[in-house]
Protein backbone atom coordinates (compact mmCIF):
# COMPACT_ATOMS: atom_id res chain seq x y z
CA UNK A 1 -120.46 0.16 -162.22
CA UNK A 2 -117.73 -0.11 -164.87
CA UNK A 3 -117.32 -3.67 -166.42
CA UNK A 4 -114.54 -6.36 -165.79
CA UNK A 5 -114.57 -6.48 -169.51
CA UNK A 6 -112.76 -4.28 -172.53
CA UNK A 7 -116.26 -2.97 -173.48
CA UNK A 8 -116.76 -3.29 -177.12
CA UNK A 9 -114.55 -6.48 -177.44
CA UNK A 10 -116.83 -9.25 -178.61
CA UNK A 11 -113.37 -11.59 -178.60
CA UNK A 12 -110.57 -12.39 -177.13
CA UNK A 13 -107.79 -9.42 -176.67
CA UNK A 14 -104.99 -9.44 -179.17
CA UNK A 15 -102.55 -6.89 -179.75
CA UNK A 16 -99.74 -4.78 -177.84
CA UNK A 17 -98.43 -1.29 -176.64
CA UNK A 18 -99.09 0.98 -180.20
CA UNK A 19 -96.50 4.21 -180.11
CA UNK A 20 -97.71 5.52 -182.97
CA UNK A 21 -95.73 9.08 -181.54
CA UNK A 22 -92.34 7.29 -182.25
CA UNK A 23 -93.58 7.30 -186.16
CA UNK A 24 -94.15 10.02 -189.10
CA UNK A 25 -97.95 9.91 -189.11
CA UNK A 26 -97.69 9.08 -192.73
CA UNK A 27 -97.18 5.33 -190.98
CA UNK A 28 -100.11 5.28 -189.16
CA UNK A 29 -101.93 4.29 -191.90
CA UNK A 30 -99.93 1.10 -192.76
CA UNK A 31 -99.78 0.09 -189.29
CA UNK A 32 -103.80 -0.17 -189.38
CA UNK A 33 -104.01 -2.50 -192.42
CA UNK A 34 -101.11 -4.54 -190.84
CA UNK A 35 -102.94 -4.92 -187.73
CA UNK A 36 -106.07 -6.07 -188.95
CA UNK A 37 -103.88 -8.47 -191.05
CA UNK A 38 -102.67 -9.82 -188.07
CA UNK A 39 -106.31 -9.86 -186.53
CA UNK A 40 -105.40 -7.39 -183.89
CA UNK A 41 -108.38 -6.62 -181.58
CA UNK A 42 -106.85 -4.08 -178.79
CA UNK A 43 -103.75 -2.04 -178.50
CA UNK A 44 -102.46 -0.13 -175.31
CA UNK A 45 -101.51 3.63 -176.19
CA UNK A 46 -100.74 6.55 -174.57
CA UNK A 47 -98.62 5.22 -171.79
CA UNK A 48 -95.41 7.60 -172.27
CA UNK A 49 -97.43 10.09 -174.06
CA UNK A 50 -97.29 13.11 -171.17
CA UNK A 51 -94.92 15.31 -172.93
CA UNK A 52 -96.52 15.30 -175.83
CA UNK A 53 -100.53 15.73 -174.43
CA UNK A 54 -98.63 18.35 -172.00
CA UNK A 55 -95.99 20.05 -173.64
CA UNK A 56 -95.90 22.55 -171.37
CA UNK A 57 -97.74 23.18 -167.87
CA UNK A 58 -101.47 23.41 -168.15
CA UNK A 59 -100.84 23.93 -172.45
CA UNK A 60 -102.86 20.88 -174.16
CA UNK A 61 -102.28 19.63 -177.82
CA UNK A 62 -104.58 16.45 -177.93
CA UNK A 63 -104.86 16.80 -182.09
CA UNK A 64 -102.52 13.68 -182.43
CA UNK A 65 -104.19 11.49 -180.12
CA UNK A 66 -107.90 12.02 -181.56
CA UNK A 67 -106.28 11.19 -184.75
CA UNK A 68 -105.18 8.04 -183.46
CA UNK A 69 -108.04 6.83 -181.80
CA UNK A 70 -110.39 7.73 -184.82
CA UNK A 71 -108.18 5.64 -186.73
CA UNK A 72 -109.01 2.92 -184.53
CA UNK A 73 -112.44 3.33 -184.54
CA UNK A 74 -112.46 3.31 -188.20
CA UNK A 75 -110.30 0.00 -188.27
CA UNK A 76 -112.43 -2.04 -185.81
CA UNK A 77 -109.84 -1.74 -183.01
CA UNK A 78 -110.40 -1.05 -179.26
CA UNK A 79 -108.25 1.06 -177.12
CA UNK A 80 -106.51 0.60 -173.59
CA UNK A 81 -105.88 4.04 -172.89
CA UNK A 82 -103.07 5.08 -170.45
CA UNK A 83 -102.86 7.63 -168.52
CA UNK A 84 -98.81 8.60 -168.81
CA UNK A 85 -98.30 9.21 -165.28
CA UNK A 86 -95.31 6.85 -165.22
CA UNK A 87 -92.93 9.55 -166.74
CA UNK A 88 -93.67 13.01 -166.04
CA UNK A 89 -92.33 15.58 -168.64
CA UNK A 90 -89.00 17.40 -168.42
CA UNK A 91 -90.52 20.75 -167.13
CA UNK A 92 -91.85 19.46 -164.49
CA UNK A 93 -89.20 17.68 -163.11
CA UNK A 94 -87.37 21.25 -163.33
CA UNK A 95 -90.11 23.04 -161.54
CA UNK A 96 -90.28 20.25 -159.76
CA UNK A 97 -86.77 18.61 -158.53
CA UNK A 98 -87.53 17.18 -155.18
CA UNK A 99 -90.18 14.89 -157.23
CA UNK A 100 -87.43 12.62 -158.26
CA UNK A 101 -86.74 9.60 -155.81
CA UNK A 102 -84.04 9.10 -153.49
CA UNK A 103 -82.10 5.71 -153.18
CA UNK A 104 -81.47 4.41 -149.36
CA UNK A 105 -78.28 5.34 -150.05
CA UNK A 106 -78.90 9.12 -150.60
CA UNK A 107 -78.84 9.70 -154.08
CA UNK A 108 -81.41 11.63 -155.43
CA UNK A 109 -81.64 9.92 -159.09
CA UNK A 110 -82.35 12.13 -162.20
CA UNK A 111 -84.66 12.47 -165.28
CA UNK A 112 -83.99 10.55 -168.48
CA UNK A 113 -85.60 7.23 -168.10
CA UNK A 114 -89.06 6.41 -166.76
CA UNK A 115 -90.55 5.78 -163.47
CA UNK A 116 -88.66 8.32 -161.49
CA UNK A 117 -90.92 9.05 -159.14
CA UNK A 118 -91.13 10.16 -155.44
CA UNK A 119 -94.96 9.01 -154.71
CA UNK A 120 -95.47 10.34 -151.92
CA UNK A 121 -94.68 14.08 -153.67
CA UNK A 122 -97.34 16.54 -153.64
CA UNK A 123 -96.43 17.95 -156.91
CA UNK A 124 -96.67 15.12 -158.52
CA UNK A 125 -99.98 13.83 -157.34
CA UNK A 126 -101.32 17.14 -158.38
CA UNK A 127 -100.27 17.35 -161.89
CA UNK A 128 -100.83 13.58 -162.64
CA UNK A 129 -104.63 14.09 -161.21
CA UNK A 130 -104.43 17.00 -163.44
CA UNK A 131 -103.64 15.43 -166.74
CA UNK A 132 -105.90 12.36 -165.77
CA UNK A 133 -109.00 14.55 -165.50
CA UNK A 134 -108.07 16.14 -168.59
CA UNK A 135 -107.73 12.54 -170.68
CA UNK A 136 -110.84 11.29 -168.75
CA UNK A 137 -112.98 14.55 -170.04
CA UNK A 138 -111.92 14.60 -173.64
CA UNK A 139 -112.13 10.98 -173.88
CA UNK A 140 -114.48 9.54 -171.97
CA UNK A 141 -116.91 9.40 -174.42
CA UNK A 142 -114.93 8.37 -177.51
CA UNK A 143 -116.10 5.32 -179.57
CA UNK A 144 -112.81 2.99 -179.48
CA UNK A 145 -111.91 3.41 -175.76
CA UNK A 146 -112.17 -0.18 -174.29
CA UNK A 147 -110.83 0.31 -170.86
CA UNK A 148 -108.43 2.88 -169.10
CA UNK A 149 -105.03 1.87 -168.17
CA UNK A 150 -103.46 3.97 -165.26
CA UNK A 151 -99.50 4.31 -165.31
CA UNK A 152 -97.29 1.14 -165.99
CA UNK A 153 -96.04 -1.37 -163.86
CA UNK A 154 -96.61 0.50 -160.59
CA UNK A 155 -93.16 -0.47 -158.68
CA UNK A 156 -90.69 -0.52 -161.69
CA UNK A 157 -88.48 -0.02 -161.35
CA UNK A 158 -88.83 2.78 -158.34
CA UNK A 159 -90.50 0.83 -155.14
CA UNK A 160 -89.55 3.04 -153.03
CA UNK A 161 -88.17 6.05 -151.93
CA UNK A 162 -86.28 7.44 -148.86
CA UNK A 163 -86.56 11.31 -149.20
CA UNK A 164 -87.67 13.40 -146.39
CA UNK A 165 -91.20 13.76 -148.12
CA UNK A 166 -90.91 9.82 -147.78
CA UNK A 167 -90.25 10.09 -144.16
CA UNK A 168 -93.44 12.68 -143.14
CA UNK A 169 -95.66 10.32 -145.23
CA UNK A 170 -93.69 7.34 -143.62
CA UNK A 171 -94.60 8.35 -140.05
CA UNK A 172 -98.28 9.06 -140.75
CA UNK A 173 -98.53 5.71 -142.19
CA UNK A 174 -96.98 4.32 -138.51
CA UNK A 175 -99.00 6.39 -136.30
CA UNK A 176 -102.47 5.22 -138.60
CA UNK A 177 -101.31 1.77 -138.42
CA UNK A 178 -99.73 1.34 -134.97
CA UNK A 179 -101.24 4.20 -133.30
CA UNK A 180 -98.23 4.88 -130.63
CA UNK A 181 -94.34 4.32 -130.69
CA UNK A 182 -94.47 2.34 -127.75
CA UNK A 183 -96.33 0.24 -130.09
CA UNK A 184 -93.67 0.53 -133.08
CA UNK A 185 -90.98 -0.10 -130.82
CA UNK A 186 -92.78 -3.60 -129.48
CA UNK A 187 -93.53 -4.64 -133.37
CA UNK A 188 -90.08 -3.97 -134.22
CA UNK A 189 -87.76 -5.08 -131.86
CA UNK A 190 -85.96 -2.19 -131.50
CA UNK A 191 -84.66 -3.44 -127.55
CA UNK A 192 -82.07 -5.27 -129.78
CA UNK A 193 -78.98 -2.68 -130.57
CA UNK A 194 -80.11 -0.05 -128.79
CA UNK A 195 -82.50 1.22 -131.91
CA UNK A 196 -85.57 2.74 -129.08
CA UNK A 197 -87.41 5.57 -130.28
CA UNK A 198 -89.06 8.27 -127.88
CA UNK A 199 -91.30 9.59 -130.38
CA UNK A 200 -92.28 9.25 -134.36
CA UNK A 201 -90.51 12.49 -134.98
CA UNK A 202 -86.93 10.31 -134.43
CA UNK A 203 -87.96 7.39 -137.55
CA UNK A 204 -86.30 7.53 -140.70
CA UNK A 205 -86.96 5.30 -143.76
CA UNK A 206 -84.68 2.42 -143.55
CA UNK A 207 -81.89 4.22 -145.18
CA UNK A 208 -78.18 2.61 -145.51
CA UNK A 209 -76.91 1.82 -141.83
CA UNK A 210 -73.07 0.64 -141.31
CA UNK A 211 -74.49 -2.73 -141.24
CA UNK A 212 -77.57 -4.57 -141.52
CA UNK A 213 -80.53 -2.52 -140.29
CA UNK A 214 -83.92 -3.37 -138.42
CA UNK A 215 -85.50 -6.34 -140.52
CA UNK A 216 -88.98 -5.71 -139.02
CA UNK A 217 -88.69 -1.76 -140.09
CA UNK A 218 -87.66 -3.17 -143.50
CA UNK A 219 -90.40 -5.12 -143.87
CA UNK A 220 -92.87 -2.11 -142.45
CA UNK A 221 -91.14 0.52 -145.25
CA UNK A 222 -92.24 -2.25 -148.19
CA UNK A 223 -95.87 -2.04 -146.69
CA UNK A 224 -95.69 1.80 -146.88
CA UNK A 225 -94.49 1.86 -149.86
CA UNK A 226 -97.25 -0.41 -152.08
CA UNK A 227 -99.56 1.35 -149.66
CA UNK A 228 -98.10 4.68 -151.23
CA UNK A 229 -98.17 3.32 -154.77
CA UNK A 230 -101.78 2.13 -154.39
CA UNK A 231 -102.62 5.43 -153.01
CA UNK A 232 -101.71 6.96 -155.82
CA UNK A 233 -103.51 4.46 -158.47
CA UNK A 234 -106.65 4.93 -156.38
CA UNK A 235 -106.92 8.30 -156.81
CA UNK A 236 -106.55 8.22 -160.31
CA UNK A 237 -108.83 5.34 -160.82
CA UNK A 238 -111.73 7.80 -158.58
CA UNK A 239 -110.70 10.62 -161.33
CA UNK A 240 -111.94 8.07 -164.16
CA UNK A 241 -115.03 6.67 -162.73
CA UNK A 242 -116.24 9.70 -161.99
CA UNK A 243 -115.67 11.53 -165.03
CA UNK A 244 -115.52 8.65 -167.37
CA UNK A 245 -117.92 6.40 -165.99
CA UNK A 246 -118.49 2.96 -167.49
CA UNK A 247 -115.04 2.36 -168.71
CA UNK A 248 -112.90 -0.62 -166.60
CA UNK A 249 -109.94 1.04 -164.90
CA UNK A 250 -106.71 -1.24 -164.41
CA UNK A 251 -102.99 -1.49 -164.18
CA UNK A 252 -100.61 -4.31 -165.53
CA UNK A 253 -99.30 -6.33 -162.77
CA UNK A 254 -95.95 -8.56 -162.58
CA UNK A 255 -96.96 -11.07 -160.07
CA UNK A 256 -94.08 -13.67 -160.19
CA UNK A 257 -91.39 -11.70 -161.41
CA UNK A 258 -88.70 -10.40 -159.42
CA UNK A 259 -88.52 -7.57 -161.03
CA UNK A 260 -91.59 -6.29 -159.13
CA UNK A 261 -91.88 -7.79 -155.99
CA UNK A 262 -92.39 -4.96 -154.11
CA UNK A 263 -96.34 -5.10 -154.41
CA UNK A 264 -98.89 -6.94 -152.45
CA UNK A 265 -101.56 -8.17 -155.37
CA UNK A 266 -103.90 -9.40 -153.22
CA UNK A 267 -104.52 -5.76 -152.36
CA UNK A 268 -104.35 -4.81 -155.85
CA UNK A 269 -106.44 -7.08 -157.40
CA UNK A 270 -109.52 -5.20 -155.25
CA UNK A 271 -108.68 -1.89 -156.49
CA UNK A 272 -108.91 -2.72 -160.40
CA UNK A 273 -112.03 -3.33 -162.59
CA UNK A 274 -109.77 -5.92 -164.38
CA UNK A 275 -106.92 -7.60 -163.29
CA UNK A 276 -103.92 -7.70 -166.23
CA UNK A 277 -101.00 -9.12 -165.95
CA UNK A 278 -97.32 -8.42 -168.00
CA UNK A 279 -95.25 -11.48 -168.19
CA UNK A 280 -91.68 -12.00 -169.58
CA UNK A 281 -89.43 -15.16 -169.79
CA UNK A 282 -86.28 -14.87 -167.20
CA UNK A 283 -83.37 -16.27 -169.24
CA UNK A 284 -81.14 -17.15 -166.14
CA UNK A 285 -80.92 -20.67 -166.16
CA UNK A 286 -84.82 -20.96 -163.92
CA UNK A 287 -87.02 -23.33 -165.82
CA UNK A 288 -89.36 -20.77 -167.18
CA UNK A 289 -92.11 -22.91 -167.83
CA UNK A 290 -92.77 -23.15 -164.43
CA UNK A 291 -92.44 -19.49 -163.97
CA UNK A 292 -94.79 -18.69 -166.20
CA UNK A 293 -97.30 -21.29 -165.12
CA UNK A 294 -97.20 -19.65 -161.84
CA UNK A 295 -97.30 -16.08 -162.91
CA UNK A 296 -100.42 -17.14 -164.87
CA UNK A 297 -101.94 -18.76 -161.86
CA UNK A 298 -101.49 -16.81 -159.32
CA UNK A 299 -103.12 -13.62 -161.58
CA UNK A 300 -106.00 -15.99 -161.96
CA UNK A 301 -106.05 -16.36 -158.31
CA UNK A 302 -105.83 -12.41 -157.55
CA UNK A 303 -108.77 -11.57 -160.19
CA UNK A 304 -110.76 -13.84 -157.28
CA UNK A 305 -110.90 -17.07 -160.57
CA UNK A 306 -112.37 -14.10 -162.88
CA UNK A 307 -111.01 -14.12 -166.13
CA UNK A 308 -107.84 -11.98 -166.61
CA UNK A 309 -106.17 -10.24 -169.43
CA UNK A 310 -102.19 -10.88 -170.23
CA UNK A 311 -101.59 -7.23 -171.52
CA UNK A 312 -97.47 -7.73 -171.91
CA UNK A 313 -95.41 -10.34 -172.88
CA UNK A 314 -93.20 -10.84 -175.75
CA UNK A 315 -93.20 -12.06 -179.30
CA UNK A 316 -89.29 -13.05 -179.12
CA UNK A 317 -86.20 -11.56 -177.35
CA UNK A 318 -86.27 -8.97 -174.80
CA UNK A 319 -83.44 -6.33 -174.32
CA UNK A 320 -82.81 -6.00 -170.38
CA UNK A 321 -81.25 -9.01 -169.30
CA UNK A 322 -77.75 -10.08 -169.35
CA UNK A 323 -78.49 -12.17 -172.34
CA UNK A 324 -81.63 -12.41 -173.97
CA UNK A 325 -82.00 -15.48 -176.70
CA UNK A 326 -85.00 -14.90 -179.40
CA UNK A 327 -88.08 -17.65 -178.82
CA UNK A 328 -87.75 -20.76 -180.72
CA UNK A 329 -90.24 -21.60 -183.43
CA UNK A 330 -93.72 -21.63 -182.08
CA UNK A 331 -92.61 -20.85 -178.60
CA UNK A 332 -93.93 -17.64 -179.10
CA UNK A 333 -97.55 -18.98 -179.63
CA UNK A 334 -96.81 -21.95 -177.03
CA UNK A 335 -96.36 -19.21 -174.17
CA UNK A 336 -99.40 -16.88 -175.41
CA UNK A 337 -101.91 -20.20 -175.38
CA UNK A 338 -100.33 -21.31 -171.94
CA UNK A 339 -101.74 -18.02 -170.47
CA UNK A 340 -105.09 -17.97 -172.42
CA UNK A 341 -105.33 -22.12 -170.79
CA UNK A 342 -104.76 -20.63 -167.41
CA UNK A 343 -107.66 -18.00 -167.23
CA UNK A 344 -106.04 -14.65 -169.52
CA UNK A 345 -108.58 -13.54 -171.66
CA UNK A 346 -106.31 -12.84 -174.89
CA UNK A 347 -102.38 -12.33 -175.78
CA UNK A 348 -100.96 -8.90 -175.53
CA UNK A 349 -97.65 -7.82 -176.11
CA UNK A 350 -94.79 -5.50 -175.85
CA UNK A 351 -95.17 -3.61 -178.53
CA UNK A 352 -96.43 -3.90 -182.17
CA UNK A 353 -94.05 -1.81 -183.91
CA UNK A 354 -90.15 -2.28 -183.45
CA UNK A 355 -88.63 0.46 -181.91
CA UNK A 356 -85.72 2.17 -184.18
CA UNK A 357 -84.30 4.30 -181.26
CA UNK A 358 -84.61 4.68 -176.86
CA UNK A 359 -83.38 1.86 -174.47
CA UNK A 360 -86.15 -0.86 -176.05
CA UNK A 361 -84.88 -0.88 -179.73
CA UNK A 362 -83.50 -4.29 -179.38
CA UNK A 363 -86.88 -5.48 -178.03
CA UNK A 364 -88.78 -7.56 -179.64
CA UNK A 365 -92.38 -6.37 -181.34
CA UNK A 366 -95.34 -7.93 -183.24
CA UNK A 367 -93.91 -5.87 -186.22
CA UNK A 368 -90.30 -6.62 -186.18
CA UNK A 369 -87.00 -4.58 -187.44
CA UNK A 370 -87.18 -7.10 -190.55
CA UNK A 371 -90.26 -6.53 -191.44
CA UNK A 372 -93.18 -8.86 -192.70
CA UNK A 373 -90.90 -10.98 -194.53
CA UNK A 374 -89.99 -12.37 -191.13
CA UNK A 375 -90.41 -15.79 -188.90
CA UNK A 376 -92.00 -13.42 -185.73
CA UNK A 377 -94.51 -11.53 -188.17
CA UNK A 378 -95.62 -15.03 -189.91
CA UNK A 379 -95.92 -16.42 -186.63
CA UNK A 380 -97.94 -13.12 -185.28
CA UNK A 381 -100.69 -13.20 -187.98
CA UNK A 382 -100.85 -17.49 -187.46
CA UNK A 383 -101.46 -16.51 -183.43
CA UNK A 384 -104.05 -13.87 -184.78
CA UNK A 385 -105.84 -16.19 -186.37
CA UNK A 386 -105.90 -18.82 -183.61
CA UNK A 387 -107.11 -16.34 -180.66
CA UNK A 388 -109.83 -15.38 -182.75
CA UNK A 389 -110.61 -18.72 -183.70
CA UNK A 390 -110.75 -19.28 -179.21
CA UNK A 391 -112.94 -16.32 -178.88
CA UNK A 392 -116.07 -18.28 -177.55
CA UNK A 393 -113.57 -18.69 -174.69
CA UNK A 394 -114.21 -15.64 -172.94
CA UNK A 395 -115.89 -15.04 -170.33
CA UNK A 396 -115.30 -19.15 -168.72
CA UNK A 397 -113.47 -19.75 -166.21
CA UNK A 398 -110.44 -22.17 -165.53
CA UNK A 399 -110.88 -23.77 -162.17
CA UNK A 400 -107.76 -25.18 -160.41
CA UNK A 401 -107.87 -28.90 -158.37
CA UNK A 402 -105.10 -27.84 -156.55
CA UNK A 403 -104.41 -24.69 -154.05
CA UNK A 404 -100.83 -22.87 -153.13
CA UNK A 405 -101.12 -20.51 -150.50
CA UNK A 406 -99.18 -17.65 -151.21
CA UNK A 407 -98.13 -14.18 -149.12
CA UNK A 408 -96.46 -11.37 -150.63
CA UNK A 409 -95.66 -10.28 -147.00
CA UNK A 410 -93.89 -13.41 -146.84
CA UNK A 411 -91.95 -13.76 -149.39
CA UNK A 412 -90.87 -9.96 -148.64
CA UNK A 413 -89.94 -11.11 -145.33
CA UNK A 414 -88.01 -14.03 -146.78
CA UNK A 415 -85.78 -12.20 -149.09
CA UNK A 416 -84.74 -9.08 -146.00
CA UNK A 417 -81.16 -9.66 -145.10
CA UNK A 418 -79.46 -12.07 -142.88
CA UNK A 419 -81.83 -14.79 -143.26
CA UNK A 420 -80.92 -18.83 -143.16
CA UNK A 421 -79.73 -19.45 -146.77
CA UNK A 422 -80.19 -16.91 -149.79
CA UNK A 423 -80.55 -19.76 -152.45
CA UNK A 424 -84.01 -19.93 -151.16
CA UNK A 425 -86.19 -19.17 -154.00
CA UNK A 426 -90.19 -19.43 -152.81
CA UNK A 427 -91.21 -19.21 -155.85
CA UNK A 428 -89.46 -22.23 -157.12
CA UNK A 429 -90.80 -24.10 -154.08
CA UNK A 430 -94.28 -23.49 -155.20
């Protein structure tokens, strides 16, 4: 059975996402000595990496990566492999153009960003088993490999989608849960305005209706759709045990952000070896203390008390938010130790190197735009040196004197349309 452990990490886990692809090789090099300045123990890599490992269909080039991993190895740090199935290459979207998701509304969005995915596609469940099988063979015995990390944030930022692929898989889902219509119609309601159905053949996905549509069919297309998601981590997390046996198998979580609430991680948390978590600060005016003690809580709470890994967060600023302040002195370290008191066994970020170009360039890194002659890269190597100094902390547990109960089928429930008041925030009532 695969550990709930990075295997090979005596420590706690320190580091970030490492795109060493983004770089002339010729900085690969610097990036090592810099990292074990900083006292960095684990990096995540591969994650976007398909069109590169697949350049075209069933054509390998792998050269890069083993170069990348040896380096690690030689350097003394472990590696969270991804598989890349979060963003399929360009030719396959053009073999492939009914892969891409379709909004409620009918639009069938288009390549050019990540996570554009129809999961309930055929194609796509065949070529991202394929390249799996083909990371899990070459790499399965390879000295740095820690654990395996399968796509990215499952649910971002496509939970769903409402093609006609959607709908078959939809209506399999009804007739294996329900097991008649007469049923369906009972569970949903569907007396009120006339919505009946005679058979599964007449259900559609809750696409856009002239008003608001059936709230209990809503809540039934969010099921199917982290049931589809989890379908589709599950059979790549089968591809790695069996061919890379030994190795934990996970995928980072976002359990109190609302940017992903379109997952149930109670049912998640039994599918992984590990449970990880990516947190980031919501600038909006919420006291973010309080999110983040709840994020880092309630991932404690779906790893069953285990110990859990924060493999995301950030050293300052991030980019996607209407306005997005840099982290105070210390705050940085302040947030990372608030996770590792509340179960996480290390502090990972987004990323170590500063992006120069794509949508994340104003993101902050371990390794900023400014270099090492910089407040966030002092601050990195002082954090360094304090999670290493807390690694007899792993493997204990933090153990809570208070419970919350909490439902993600709830709080999907509470945030469907036409409901009492939409100022209510559960999570702020927790």
């Amino acid at each position: 059975m695969p550990e709930n452990t990075p295997t090979g990490l005596t420590g706690l886990a320190f580091g970030g996402d490492y795109n060493p692809e983004q770089w002339p090789e010729s900085v690969w090099r610097e990036d090592m000595a810099l990292m074990r300045e900083a006292g960095v123990t684990m990096v995540s890599v591969g994650i976007f990496s398909w069109a590169l490992l697949e350049p075209s269909p069933g054509a390998y080039d792998f050269a890069w990566l083993d170069r990348v991993l040896d380096l690690l190895h030689e350097n003394g740090i472990r590696a969270d492999l991804g598989t890349p199935t979060v963003a399929p290459p360009a030719w396959f979207y053009r073999a492939h153009p009914e892969a891409l998701p379709v909004t409620a509304e009918g639009v069938r969005q288009e390549f050019g960003s990540r996570g554009a995915i129809c999961h309930s596609n055929a194609a796509y469940r065949e070529a991202s088993s394929g390249i799996t099988g083909q990371l899990a063979r070459r790499y399965a015995q390879h000295p740095a490999l820690a654990m395996w990390h399968v796509h990215n944030e499952f649910g971002v930022p496509v939970s769903a989608c409402y093609c006609s692929s959607c709908a078959v898989h939809f209506r399999d889902w009804l007739q294996t849960t329900y097991g008649s219509v007469e049923a369906v119609n009972e569970a949903w309601g569907t007396a009120f305005w006339g919505q009946r159905y005679g058979s599964f053949a007449e259900i559609e996905p809750p696409r856009v209706t002239p008003t608001v549509g059936n709230p209990a069919q809503a809540l039934d297309y969010r099921r199917f759709a982290d049931a589809t998601l989890r379908e589709n981590f599950v059979r790549e997390r089968d591809i790695l045990h069996r061919l890379a046996p030994g190795a934990p198998v996970t995928t980072n979580f976002m359990t109190a952000l609302s940017q992903c609430d379109s997952l149930d991680y109670w049912a998640w948390g039994r599918e992984v070896d590990i449970v990880t978590n990516d947190h980031y600060l919501i600038t909006d005016g919420r006291r973010t203390h309080v999110n983040l003690a709840m994020a880092a809580d309630l991932t404690r709470s779906v790893a069953g008390g285990a110990p859990w890994l924060l493999l995301e967060h950030s050293t300052s600023g991030v980019n996607w938010q209407p306005r997005n302040p840099a982290k105070a002195p210390g705050q940085m370290a302040r947030n990372s130790l608030a996770h590792v008191a509340r179960g996480s066994e290390g502090a990972m970020f987004f990323q170590w190197r500063q992006s120069r170009r794509g949508a994340e360039k104003f993101h902050s890194a371990m390794l900023p735009h400014a270099g090492t002659d910089s407040r966030v890269w002092r601050e990195v190597v002082e954090l360094g040196a304090s999670i290493e100094q807390l690694g007899p902390l792993k493997g204990t547990r933090t153990v809570a004197d208070v419970a919350v109960l909490w439902d993600w089928h709830s709080w999907w429930a509470q945030t469907l349309q036409w409901r009492p008041s939409e100022d209510h925030d559960a999570r702020e009532r927790a």
